[in-house]
Protein backbone atom coordinates (compact mmCIF):
# COMPACT_ATOMS: atom_id res chain seq x y z
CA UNK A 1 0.00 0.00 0.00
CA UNK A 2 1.01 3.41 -0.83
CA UNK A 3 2.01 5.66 1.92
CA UNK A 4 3.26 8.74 -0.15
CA UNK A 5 1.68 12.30 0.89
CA UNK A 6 2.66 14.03 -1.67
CA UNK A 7 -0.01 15.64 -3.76
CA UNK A 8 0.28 15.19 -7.65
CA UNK A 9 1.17 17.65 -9.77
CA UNK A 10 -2.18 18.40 -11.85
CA UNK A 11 -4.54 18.13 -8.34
CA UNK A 12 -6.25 21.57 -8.90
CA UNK A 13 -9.24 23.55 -6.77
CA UNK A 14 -11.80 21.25 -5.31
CA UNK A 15 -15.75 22.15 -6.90
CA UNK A 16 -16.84 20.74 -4.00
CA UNK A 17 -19.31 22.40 -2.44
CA UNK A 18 -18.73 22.07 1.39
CA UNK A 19 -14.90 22.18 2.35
CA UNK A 20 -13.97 18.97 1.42
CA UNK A 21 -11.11 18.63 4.44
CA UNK A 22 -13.70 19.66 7.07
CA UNK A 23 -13.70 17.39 10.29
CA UNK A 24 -17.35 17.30 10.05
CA UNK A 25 -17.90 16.18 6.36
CA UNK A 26 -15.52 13.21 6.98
CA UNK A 27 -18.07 12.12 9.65
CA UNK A 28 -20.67 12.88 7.87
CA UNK A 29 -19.40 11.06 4.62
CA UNK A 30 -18.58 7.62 6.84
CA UNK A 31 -22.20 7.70 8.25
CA UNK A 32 -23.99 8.44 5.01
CA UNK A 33 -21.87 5.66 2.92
CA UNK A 34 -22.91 3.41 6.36
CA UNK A 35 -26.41 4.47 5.67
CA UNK A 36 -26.60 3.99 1.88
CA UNK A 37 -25.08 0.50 2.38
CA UNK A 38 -27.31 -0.56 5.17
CA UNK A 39 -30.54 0.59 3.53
CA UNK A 40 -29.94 0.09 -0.10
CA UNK A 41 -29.85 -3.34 0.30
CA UNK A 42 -26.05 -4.14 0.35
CA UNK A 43 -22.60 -3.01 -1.34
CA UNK A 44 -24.06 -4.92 -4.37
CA UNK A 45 -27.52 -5.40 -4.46
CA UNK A 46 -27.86 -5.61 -8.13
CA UNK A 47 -24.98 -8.05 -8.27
CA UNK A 48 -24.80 -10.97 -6.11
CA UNK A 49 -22.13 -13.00 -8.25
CA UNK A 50 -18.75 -11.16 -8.16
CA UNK A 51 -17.25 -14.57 -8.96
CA UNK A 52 -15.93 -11.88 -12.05
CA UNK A 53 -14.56 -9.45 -10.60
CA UNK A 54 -11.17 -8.97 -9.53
CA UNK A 55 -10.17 -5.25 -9.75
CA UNK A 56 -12.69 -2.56 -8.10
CA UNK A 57 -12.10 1.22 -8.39
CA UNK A 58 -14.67 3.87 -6.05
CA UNK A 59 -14.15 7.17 -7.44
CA UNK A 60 -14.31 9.99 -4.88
CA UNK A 61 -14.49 7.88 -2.03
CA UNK A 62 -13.81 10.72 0.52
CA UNK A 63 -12.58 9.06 3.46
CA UNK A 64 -13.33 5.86 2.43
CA UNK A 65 -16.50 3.96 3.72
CA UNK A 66 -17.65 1.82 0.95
CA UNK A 67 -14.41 0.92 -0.18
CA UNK A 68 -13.67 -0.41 3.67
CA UNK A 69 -16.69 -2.03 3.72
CA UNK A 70 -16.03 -3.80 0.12
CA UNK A 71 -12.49 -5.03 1.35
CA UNK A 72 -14.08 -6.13 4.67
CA UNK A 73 -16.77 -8.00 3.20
CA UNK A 74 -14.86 -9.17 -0.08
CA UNK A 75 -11.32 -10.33 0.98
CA UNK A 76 -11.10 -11.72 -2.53
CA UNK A 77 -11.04 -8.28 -4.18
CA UNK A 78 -8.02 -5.65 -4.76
CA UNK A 79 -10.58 -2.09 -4.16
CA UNK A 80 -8.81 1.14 -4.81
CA UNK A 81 -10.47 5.02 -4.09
CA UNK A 82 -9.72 7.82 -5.50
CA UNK A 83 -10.48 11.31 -3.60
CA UNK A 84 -9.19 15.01 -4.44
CA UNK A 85 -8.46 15.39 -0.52
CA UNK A 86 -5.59 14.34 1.49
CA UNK A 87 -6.99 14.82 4.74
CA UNK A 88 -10.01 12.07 3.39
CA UNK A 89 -7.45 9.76 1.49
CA UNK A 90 -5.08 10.13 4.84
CA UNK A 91 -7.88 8.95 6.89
CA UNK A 92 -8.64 6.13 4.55
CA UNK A 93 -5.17 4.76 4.53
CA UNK A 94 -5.34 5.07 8.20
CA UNK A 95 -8.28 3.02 8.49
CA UNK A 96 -7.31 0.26 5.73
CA UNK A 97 -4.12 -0.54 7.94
CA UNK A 98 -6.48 -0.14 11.55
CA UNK A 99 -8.38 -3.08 10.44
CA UNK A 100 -5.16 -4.95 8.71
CA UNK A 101 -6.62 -5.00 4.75
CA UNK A 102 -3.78 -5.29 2.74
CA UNK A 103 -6.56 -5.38 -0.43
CA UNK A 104 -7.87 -1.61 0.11
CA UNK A 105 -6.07 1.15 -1.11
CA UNK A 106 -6.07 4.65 -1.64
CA UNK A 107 -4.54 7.65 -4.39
CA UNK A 108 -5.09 11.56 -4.35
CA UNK A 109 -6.47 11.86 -7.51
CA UNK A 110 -8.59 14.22 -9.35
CA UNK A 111 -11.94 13.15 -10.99
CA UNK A 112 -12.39 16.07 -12.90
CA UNK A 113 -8.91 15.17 -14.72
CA UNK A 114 -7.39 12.23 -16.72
CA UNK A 115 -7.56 9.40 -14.46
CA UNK A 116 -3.80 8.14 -13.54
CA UNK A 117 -4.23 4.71 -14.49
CA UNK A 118 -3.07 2.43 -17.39
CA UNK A 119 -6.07 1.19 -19.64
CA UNK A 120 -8.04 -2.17 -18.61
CA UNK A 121 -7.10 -1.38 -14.97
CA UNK A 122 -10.45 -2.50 -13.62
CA UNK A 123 -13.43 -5.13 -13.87
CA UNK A 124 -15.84 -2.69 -11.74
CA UNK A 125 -15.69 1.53 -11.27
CA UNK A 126 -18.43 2.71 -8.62
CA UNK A 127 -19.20 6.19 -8.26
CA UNK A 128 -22.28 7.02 -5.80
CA UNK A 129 -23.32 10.75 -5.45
CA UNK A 130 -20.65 13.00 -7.32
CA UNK A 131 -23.49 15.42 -7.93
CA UNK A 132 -22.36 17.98 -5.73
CA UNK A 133 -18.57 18.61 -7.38
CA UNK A 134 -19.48 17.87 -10.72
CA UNK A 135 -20.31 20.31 -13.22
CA UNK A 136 -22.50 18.62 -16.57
CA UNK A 137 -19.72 19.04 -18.81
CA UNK A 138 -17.82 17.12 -16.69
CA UNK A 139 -19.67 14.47 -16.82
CA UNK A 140 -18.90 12.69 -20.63
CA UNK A 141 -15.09 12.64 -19.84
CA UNK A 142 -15.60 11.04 -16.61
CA UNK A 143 -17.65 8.63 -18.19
CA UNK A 144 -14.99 7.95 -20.84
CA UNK A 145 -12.03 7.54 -18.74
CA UNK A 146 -14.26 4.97 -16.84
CA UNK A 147 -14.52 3.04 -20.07
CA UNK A 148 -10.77 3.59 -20.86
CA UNK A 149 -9.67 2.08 -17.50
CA UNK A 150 -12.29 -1.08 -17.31
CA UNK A 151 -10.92 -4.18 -18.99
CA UNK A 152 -13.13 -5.50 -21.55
CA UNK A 153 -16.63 -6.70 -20.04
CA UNK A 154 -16.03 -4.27 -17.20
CA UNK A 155 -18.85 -2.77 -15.29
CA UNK A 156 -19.20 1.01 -14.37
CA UNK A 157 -22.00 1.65 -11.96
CA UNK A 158 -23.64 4.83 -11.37
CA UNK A 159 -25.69 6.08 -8.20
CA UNK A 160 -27.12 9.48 -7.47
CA UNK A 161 -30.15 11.19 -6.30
CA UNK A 162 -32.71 13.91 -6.09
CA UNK A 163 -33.02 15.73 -2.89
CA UNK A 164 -36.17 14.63 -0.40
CA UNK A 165 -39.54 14.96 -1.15
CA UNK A 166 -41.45 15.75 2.42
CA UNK A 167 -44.66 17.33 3.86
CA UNK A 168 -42.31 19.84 5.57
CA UNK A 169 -43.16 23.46 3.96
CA UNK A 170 -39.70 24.26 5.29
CA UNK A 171 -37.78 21.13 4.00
CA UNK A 172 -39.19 22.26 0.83
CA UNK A 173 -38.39 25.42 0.59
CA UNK A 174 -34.71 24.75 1.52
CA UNK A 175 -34.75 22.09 -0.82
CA UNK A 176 -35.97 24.33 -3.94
CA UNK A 177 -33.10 27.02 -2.69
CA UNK A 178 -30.61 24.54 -2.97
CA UNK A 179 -31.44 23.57 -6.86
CA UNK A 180 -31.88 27.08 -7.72
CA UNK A 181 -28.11 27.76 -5.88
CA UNK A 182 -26.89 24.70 -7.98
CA UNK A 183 -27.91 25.48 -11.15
CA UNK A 184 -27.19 29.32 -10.96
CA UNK A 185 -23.35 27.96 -10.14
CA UNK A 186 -23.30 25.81 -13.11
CA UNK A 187 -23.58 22.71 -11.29
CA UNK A 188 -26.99 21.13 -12.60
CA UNK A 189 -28.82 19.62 -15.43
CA UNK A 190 -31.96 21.03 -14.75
CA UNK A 191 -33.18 23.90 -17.00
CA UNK A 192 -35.30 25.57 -14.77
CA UNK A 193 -33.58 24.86 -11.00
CA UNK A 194 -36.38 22.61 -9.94
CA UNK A 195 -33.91 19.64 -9.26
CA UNK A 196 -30.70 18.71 -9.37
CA UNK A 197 -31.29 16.74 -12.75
CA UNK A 198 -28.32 14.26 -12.11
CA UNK A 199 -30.47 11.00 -12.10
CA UNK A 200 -32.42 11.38 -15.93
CA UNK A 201 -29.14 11.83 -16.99
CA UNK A 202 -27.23 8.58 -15.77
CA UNK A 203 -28.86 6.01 -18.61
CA UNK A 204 -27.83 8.83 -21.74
CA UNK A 205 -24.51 9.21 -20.35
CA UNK A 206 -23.88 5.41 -20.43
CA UNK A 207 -25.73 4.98 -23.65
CA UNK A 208 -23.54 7.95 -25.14
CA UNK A 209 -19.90 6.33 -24.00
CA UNK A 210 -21.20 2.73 -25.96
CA UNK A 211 -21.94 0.97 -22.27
CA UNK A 212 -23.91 -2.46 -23.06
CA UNK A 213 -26.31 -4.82 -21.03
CA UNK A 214 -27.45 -1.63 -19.12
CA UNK A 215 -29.84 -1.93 -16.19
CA UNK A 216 -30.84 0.01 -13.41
CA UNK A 217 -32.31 -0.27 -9.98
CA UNK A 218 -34.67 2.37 -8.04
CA UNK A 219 -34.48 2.97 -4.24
CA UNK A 220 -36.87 4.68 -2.28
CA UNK A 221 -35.62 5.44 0.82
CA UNK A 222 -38.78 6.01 3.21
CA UNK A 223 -36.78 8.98 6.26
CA UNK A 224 -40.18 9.55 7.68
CA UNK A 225 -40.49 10.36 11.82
CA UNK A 226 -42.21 7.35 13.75
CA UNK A 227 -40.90 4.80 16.51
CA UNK A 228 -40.70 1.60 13.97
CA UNK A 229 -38.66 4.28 11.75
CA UNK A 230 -36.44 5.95 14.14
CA UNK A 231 -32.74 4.67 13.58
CA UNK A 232 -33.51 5.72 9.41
CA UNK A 233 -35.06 9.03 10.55
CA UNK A 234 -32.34 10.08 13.28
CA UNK A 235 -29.54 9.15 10.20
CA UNK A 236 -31.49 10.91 7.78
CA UNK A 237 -32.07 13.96 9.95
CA UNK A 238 -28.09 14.39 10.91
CA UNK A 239 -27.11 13.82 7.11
CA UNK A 240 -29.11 16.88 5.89
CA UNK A 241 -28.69 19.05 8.97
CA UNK A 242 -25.09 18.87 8.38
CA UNK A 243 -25.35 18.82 4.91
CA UNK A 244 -26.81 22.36 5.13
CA UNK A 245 -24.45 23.32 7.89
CA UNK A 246 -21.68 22.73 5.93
CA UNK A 247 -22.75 24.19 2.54
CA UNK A 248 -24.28 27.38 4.43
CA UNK A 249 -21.42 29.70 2.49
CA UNK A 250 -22.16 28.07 -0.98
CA UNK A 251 -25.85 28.71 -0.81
CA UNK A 252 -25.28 32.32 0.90
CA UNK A 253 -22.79 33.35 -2.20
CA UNK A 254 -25.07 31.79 -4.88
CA UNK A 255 -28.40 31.67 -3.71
CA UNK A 256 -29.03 34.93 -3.31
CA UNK A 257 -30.15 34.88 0.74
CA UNK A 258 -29.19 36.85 3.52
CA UNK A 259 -27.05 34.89 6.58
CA UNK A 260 -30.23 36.02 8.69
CA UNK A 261 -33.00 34.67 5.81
CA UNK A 262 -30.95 31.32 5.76
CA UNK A 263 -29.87 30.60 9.63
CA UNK A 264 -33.81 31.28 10.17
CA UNK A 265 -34.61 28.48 7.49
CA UNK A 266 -32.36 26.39 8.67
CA UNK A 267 -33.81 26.45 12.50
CA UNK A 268 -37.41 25.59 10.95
CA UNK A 269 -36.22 22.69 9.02
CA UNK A 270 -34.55 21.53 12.42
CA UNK A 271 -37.99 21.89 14.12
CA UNK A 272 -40.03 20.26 11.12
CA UNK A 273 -37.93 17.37 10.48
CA UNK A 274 -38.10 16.57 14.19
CA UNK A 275 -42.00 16.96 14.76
CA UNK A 276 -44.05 13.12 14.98
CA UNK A 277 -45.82 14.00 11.86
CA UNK A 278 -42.90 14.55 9.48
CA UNK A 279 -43.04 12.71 6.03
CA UNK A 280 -40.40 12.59 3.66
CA UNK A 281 -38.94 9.93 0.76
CA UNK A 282 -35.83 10.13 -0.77
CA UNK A 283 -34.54 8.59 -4.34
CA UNK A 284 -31.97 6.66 -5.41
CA UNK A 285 -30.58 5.23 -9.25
CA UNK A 286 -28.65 3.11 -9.71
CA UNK A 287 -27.48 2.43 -13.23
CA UNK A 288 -24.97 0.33 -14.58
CA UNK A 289 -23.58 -1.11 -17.94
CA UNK A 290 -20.76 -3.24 -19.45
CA UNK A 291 -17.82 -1.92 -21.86
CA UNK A 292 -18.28 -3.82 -25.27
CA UNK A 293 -15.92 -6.91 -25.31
CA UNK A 294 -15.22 -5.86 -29.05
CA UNK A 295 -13.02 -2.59 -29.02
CA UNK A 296 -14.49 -0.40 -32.35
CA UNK A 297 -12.50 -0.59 -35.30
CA UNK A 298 -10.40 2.09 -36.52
CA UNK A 299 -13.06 2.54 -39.37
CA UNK A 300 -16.03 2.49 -37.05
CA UNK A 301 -13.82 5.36 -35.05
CA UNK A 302 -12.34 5.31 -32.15
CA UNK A 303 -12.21 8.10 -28.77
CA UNK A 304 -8.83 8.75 -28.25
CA UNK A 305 -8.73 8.31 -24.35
CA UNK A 306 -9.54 4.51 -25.16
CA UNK A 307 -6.35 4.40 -26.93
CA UNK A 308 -3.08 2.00 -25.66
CA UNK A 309 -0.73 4.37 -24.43
C-alpha cells in the first residue's frame, strides 16, 4: 500500500461544495456511505455474483467507507479510491491498515482530470453521489475515462439522487433554494432549477460512451419520523442538517439569501424534520452497464482516451 503524501502535480481547486477537508464532512461522509449501504440493500444489491470481478475502483471515495466495507466484506477483491483530498485519502489509509486490509487502497487523484491509471485497470468503477462537485460538462469525460480504465466486459456503476420529497413546507423550501443555488453555479442539469437533474441523466450518459447490457435499480428510501422508523429518521435527519451546515457559504454566495434569511430556514427545518408528523422519501438510481468486449475498429472510429498508451 502506498504511503506517499505528496499531492500530484495536476490536483487543482476542489468544486466541492462544502470544504472537502472539514472534520465534520468526513463524519458525515462515513455515516452516510454506512447508511446507503445498510438501507440500499447491500454493497451490491444488483450483483450478487462477483465470482468476475477482480479489480474494483470507487471514485471519490472521501474518506473511504464503501471501499472499507467492500475489502471487509470481499477479501477476494483488490478495491482502490480515488479522492481530491488528502486529509479524506489520509484517513482512509489510516483506516485500511487499523483493520489490517492489505486489499484496500487509496490515491489523491482528481476526478475532474485524466484518471492516472493504465487502460483495462479495472473489472468494476463505482461512483455514488458525485453530484455535488461535478459540473455537466464534466460528466462525458468522466464517463470515458471509466470506459478507458475497465478491462473488456467491465462494469461502471452509477448512483445518485434527487433531494427529499417531504410534507415539511420548510424542507421544501430549503430544498428548492438549494437547486436554484446549484444550477445558478453551473452545477446542474436542470433547466429551470427545480432539481438537481443528475439522475435522468445517468442512462444517456452510459448509452452515449457505448456501455452495453445496461440496467438500473430504483431505491426509495422512506426517512419519515415514527418509533418503527427511528434509527432511518435520526440518520437521515443528521445527514441533511449537516449537509446544510456545511454548505451554508455556498448557498449564501449563490443563492441569493441573507445569513439572517438562511440561519432562520435552517432552524425551521430543524424543528419540522423533528416533529411526529414529518413525512419525507428520498430517491436513489442506480445504473450500470458493461464496456463492449469488441473494441471499435479504426473505421467504425475510435475516442482517443480509449487508446493504448
Amino acid at each position: 500500500m502506498s504511503t506517499s503524501n505528496e499531492l500530484p502535480p495536476y490536483l487543482t481547486e476542489s468544486t466541492y461544495v462544502v470544504d472537502a477537508n472539514n472534520e465534520l464532512e468526513m463524519a458525515r461522509l462515513l455515516h452516510q456511505a454506512y447508511l446507503l449501504t445498510q438501507h440500499m440493500g447491500g454493497l451490491f444489491p444488483e450483483r450478487p455474483d462477483l465470482s468476475n470481478i477482480h479489480d474494483v475502483l470507487d471514485i471519490a471515495c472521501g474518506p473511504g467507507g464503501w471501499v472499507i466495507q467492500v475489502a471487509q466484506a470481499y477479501p477476494h477483491l483488490e478495491v482502490t479510491g480515488i479522492d481530491l483530498s488528502i486529509r479524506m485519502v489520509m484517513y482512509a489509509r489510516a483506516q485500511a491498515l487499523v483493520h489490517g486490509l492489505s486489499n484496500a487502497r487509496f490515491r489523491l487523484m482528481d476526478a475532474l482530470k485524466p484518471l492516472d491509471f493504465p487502460d483495462q485497470s479495472f473489472d468494476l468503477v463505482n461512483a455514488r453521489l458525485l453530484f455535488a462537485f461535478m459540473p455537466p460538462a464534466a460528466w462525458p469525460g468522466l464517463i470515458q475515462e471509466c470506459m478507458r480504465i475497465l478491462r473488456p466486459g467491465g462494469v461502471i456503476r452509477l448512483t445518485e439522487c434527487e433531494l427529499p420529497i417531504s410534507n415539511s413546507p420548510a424542507v421544501e423550501r430549503l430544498n428548492a433554494l438549494t437547486t436554484r443555488t446549484f444550477q445558478a453555479a453551473g452545477k446542474s442539469f436542470s433547466p429551470d432549477g427545480r432539481h438537481v437533474g443528475i439522475v435522468p441523466m445517468l442512462g444517456r450518459l452510459l448509452r452515449e460512451a457505448s456501455c452495453q447490457h445496461m440496467q438500473q435499480m430504483a431505491q426509495v428510501l422512506d426517512v419519515s419520523a415514527g418509533p418503527e422508523n427511528e434509527e432511518v429518521h435520526k440518520g437521515f435527519y443528521q445527514d441533511y442538517m449537516l449537509s446544510f451546515q456545511l454548505g451554508r457559504a455556498f448557498l449564501l454566495k449563490y443563492g441569493g439569501v441573507s445569513e439572517e434569511e438562511y440561519d432562520r430556514l435552517y432552524q425551521q427545518v430543524a424543528v419540522e424534520m423533528l416533529a411526529d408528523d414529518f413525512c419525507a422519501i428520498q430517491f436513489f438510481l442506480t445504473v450500470w452497464g458493461e464496456k463492449p468486449e469488441q473494441v471499435k475498429s479504426e473505421k467504425q472510429g475510435r475516442d482517443p482516451l480509449s487508446e493504448e498508451n
